[in-house]
C-alpha atoms as a PDB file:
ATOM      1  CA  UNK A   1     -78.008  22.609  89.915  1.00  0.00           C
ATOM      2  CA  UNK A   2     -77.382  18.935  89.424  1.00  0.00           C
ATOM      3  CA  UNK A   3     -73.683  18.294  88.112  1.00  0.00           C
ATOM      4  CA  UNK A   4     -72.975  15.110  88.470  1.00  0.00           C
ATOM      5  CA  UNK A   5     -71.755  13.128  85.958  1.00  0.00           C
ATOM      6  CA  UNK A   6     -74.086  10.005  84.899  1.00  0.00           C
ATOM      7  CA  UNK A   7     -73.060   6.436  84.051  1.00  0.00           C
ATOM      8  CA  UNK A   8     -72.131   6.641  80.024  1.00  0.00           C
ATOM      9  CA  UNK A   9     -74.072   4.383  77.460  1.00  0.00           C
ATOM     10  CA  UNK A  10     -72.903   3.210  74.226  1.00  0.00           C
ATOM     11  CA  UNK A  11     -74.180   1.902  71.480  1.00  0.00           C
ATOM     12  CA  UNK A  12     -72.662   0.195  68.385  1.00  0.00           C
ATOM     13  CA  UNK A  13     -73.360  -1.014  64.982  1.00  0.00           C
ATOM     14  CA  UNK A  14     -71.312  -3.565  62.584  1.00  0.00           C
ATOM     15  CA  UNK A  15     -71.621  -2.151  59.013  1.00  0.00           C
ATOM     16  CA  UNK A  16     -71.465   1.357  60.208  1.00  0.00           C
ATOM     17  CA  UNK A  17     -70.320   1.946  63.523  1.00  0.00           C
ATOM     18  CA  UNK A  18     -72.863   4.483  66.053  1.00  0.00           C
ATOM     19  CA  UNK A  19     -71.150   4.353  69.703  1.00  0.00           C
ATOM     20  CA  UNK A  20     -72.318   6.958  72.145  1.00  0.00           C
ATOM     21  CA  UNK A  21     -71.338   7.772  76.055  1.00  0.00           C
ATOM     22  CA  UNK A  22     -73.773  10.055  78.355  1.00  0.00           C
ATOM     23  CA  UNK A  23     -72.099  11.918  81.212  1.00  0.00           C
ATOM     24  CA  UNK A  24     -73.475  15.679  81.501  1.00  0.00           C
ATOM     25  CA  UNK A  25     -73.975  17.274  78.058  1.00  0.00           C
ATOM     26  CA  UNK A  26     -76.125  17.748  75.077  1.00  0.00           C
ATOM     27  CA  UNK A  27     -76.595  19.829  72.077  1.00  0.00           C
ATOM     28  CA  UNK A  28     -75.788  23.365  71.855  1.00  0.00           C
ATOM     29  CA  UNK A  29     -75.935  26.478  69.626  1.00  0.00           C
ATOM     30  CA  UNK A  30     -73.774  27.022  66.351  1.00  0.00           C
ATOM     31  CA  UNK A  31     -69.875  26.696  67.321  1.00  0.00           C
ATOM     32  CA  UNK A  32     -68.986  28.747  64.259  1.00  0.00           C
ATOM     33  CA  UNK A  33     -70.927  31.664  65.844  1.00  0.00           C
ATOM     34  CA  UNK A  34     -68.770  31.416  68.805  1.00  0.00           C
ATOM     35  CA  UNK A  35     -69.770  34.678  70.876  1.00  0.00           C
ATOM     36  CA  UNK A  36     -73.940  34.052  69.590  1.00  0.00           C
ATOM     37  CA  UNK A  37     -76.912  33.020  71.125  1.00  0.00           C
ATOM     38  CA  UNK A  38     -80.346  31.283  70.090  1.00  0.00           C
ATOM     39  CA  UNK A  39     -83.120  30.896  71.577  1.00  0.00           C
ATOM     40  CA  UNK A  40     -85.360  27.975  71.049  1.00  0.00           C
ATOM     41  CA  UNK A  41     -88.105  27.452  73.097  1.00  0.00           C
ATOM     42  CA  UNK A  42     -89.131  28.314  76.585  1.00  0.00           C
ATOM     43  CA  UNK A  43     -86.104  29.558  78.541  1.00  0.00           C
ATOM     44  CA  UNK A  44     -83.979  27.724  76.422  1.00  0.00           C
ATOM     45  CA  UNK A  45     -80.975  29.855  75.360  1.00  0.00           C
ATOM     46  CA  UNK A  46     -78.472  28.065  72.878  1.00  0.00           C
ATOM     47  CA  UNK A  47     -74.838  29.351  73.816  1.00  0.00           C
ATOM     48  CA  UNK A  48     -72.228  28.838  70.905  1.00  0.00           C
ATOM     49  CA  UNK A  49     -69.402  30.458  73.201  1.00  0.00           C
ATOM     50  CA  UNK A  50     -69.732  27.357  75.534  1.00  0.00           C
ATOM     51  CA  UNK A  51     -69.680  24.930  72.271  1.00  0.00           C
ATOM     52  CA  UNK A  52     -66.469  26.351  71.025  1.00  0.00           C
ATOM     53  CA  UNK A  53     -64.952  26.021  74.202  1.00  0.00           C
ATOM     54  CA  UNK A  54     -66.021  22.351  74.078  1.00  0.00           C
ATOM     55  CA  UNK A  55     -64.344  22.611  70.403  1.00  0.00           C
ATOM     56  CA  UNK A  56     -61.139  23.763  71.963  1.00  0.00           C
ATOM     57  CA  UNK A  57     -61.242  21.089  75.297  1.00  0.00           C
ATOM     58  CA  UNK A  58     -61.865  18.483  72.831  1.00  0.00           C
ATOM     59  CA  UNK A  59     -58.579  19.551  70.620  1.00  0.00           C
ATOM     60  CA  UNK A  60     -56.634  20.502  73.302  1.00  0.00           C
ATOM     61  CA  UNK A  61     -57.152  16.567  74.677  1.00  0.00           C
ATOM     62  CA  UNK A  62     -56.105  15.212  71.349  1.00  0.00           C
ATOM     63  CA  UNK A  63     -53.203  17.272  70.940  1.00  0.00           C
ATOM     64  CA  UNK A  64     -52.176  16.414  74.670  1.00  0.00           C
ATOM     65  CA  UNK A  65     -52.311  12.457  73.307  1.00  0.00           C
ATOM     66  CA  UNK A  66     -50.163  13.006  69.920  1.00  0.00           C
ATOM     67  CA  UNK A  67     -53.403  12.878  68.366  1.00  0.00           C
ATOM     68  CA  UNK A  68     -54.646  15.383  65.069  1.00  0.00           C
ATOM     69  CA  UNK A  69     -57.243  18.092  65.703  1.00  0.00           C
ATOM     70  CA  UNK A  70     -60.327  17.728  64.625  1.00  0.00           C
ATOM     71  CA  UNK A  71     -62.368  19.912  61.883  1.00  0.00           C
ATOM     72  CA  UNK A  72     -65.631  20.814  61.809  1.00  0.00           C
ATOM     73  CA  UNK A  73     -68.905  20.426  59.749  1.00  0.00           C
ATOM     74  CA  UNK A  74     -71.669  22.282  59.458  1.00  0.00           C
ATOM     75  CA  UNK A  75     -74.106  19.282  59.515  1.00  0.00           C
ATOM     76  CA  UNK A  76     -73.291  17.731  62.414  1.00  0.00           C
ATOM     77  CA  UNK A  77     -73.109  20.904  64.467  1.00  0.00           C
ATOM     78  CA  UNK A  78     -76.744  21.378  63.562  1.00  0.00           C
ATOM     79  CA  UNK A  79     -77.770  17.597  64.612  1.00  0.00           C
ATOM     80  CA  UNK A  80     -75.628  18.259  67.938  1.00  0.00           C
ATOM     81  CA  UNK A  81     -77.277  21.741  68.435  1.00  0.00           C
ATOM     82  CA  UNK A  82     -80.824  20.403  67.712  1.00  0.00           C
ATOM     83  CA  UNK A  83     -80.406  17.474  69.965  1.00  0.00           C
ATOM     84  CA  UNK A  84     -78.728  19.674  72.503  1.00  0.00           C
ATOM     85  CA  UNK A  85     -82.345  21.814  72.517  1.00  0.00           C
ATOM     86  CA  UNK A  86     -84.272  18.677  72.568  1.00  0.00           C
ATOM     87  CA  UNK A  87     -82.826  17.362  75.973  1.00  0.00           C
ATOM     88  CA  UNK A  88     -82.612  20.756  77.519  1.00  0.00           C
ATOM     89  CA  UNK A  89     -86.716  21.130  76.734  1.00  0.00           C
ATOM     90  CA  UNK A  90     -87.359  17.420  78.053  1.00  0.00           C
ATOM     91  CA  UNK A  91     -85.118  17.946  80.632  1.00  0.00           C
ATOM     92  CA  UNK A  92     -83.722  14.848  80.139  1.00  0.00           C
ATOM     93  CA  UNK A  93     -80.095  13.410  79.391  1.00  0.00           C
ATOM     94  CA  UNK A  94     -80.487  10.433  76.616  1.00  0.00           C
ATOM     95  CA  UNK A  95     -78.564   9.414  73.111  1.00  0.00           C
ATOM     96  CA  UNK A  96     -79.697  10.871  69.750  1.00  0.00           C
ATOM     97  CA  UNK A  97     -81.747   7.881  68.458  1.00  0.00           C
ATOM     98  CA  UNK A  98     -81.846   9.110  65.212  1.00  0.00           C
ATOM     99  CA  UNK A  99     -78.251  10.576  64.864  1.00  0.00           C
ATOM    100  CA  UNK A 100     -77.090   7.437  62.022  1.00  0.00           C
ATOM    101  CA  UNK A 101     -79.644   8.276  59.859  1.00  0.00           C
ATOM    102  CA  UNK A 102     -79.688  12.391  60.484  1.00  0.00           C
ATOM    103  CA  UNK A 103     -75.785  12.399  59.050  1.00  0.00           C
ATOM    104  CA  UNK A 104     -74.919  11.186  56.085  1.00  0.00           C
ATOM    105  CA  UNK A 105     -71.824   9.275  54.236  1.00  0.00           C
ATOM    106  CA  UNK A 106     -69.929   8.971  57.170  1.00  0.00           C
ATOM    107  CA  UNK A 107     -68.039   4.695  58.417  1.00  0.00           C
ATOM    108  CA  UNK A 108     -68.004   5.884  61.881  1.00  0.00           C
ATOM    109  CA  UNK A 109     -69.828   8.268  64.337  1.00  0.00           C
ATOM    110  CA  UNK A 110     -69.771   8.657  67.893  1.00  0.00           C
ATOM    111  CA  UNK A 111     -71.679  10.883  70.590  1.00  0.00           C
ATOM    112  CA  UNK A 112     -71.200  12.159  73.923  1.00  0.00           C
ATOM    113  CA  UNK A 113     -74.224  13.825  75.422  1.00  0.00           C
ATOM    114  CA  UNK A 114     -73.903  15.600  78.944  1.00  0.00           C
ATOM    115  CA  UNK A 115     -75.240  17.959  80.958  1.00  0.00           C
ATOM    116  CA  UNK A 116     -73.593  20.498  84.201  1.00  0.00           C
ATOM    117  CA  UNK A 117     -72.366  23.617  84.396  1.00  0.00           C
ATOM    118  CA  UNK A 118     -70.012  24.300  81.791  1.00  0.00           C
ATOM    119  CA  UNK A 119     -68.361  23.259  79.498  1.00  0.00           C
ATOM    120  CA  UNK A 120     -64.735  22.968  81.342  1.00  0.00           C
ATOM    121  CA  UNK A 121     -66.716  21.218  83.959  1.00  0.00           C
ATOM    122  CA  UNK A 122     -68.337  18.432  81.436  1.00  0.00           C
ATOM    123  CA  UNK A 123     -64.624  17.923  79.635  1.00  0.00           C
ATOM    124  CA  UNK A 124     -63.330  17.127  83.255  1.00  0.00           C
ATOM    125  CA  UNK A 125     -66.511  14.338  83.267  1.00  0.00           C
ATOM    126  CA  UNK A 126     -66.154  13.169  79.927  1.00  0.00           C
ATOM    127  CA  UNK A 127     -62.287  12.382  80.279  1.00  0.00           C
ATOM    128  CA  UNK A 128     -62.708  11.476  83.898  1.00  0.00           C
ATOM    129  CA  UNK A 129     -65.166   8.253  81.494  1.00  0.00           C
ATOM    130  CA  UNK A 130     -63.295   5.745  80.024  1.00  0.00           C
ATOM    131  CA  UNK A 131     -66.364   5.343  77.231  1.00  0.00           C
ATOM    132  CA  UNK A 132     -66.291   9.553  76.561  1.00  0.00           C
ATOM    133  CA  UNK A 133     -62.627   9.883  76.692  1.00  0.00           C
ATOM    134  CA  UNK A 134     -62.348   6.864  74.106  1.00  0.00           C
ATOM    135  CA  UNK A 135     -64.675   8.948  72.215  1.00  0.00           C
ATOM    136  CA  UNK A 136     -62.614  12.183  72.308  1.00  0.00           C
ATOM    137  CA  UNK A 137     -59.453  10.527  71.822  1.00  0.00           C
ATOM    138  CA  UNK A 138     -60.017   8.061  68.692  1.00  0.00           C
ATOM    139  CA  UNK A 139     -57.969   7.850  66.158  1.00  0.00           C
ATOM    140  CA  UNK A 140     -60.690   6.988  63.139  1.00  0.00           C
ATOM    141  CA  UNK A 141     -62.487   9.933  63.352  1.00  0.00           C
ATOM    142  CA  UNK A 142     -61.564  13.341  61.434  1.00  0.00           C
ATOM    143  CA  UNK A 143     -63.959  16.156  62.283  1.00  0.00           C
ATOM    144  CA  UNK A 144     -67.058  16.892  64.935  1.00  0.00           C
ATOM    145  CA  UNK A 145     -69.743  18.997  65.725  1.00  0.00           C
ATOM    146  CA  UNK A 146     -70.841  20.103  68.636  1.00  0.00           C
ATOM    147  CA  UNK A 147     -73.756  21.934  70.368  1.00  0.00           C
ATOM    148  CA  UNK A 148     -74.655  23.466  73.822  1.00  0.00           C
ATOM    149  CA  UNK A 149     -77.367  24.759  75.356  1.00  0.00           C
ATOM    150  CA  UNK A 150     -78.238  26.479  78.628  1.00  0.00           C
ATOM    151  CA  UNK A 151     -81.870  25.537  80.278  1.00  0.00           C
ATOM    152  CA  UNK A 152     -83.864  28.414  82.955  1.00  0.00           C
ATOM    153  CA  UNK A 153     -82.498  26.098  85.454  1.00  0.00           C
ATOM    154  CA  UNK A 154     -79.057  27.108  84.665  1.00  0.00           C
ATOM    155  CA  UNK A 155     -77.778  23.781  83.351  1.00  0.00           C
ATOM    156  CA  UNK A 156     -75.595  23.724  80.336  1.00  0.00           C
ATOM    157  CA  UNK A 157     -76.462  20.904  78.167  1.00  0.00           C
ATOM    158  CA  UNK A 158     -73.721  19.712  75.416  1.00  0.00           C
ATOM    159  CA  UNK A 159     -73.139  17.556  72.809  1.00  0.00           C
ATOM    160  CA  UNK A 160     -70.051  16.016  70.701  1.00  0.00           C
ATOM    161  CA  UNK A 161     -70.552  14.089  67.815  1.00  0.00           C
ATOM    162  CA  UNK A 162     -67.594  12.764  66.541  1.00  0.00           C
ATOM    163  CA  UNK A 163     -67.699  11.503  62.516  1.00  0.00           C
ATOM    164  CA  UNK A 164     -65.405   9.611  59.963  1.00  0.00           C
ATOM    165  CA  UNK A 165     -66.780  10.502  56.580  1.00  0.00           C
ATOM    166  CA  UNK A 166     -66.679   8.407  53.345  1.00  0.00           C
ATOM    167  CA  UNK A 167     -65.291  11.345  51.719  1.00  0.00           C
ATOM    168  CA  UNK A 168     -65.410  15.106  51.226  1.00  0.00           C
ATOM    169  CA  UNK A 169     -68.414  16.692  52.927  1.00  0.00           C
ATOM    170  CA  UNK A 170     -69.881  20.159  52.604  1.00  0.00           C
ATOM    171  CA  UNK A 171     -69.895  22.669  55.104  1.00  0.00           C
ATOM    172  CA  UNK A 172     -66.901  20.997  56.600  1.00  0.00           C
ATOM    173  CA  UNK A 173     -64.064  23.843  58.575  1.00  0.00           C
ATOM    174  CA  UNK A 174     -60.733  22.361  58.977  1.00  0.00           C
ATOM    175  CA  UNK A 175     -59.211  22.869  62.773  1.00  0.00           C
ATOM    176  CA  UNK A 176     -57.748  26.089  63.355  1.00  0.00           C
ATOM    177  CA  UNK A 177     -54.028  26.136  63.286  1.00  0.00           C
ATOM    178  CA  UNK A 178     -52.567  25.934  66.280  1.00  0.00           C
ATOM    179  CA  UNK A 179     -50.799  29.679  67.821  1.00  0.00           C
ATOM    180  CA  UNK A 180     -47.492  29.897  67.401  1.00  0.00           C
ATOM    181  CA  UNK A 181     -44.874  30.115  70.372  1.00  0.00           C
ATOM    182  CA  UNK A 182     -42.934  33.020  71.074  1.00  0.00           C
ATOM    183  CA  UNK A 183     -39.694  31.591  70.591  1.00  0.00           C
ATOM    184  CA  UNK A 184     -37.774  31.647  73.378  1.00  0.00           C
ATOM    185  CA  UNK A 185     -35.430  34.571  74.029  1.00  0.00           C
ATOM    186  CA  UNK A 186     -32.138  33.926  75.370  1.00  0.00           C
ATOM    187  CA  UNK A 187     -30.630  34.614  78.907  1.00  0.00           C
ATOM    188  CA  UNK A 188     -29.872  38.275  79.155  1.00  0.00           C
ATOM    189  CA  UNK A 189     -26.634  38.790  78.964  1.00  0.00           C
ATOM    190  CA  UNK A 190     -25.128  41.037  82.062  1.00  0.00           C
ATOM    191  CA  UNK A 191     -21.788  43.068  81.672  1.00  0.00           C
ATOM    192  CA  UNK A 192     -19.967  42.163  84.627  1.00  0.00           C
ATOM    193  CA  UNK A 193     -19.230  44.826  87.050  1.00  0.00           C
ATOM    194  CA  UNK A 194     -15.614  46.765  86.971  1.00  0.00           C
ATOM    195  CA  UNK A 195     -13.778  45.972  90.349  1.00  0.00           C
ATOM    196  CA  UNK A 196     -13.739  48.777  92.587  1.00  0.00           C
ATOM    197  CA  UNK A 197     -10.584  51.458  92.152  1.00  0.00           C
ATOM    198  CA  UNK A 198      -7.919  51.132  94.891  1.00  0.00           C
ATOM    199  CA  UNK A 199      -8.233  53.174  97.556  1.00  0.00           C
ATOM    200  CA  UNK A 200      -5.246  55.374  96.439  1.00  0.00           C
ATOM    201  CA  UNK A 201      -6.741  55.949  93.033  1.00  0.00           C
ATOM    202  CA  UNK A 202      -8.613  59.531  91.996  1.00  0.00           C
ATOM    203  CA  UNK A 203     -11.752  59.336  91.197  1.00  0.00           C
ATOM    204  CA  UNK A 204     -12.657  60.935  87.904  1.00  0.00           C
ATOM    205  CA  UNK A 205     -14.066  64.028  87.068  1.00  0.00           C
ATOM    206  CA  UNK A 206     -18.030  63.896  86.196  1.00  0.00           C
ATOM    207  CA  UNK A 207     -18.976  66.137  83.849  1.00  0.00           C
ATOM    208  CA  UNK A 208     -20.855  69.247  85.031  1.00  0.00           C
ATOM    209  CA  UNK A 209     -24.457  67.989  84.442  1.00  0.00           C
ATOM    210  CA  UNK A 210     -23.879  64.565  86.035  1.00  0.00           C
ATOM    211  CA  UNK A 211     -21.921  66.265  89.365  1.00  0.00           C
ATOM    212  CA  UNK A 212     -24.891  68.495  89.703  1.00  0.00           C
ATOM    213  CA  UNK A 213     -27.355  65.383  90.211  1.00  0.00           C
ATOM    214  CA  UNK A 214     -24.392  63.370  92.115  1.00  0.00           C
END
């Protein structure tokens, strides 16, 4: 199984800007059916569990850098998923050349495409890449979708796509809120021990059921 991360490209536009990093990843089955599967094609199984774990890595990151989660939407999940399937059946790691004009009203949008054997071990690669961990960690950009999808090889092949809309977008799932702490429970408090009786003292009388077990 080939994990190794690959050399990132990027891409970028004036008006509107498209940037994009490869490592190992690529599009991937619905992340709000986090436990489903899909299959699309010849031993091609799309795994949503894996793309909500990618969800989480990539929120998880942000948070870690003071940064806000990220929500979801619904259409660019289905770009990442689709392009996810389409380099899992070429077998073949490359940038969505059509992603600009597949989403729509968005300023910015940026991709990372990879490809390995999970998706814990393509978060490592991605942040391990200056271009993918600029990606994860920018500021301009509000919401994602993602996608993953494992090949009969084995390979798990993953996509982010990162967006700014123009304004609000259907479909779109804000980020979950994050689990509250336990609060923190203070020290037990121990009673301290009574000093030992003088030796000349008596000691007292247990009562009859507690001499019995004595």
């Amino acid at each position: 199984m080939d994990t190794t991360a690959r050399t990132p490209r990027r891409t970028t536009t004036r008006r509107r800007r498209l940037l994009g990093a490869a490592v190992a990843v690529a599009a991937a089955a619905g992340v709000a059916g986090a436990g489903a599967a899909h299959a699309d094609g010849p031993g091609l199984v799309g795994d949503g569990g894996q793309a909500w774990r990618s969800y989480e890595l990539v929120n998880t990151a942000r948070a870690q850098a003071g940064l806000p989660a990220l929500g979801l939407i619904e259409e660019a999940n289905r770009v990442a998923t689709d392009w996810a399937f389409r380099m899992a059946g070429d077998a073949q790691l490359k940038h969505n050349p059509d992603l600009s004009r597949q989403l729509q009203g968005w300023s910015l949008v940026a991709e990372n495409v990879g490809v390995g054997a999970d998706s814990d071990q393509l978060q490592g690669a991605f942040m391990a890449s200056p271009g993918h961990r600029a990606n994860i960690l920018r500021a301009e950009v509000s919401v994602v979708g993602l996608g993953a999808v494992r090949s009969q090889d084995g390979r798990l092949w993953v996509v982010q796509v990162f967006e700014q809309p123009n304004g609000p977008v259907a479909g779109f799932h804000p980020a979950p809120a994050p689990v509250a702490q336990p609060a923190a429970q203070p020290a037990a408090q121990v009673a301290p021990q009574p000093l030992p009786a003088p030796a000349s003292a008596v000691a007292p009388e247990l009562e009859r059921d507690l001499r019995d077990r004595a």
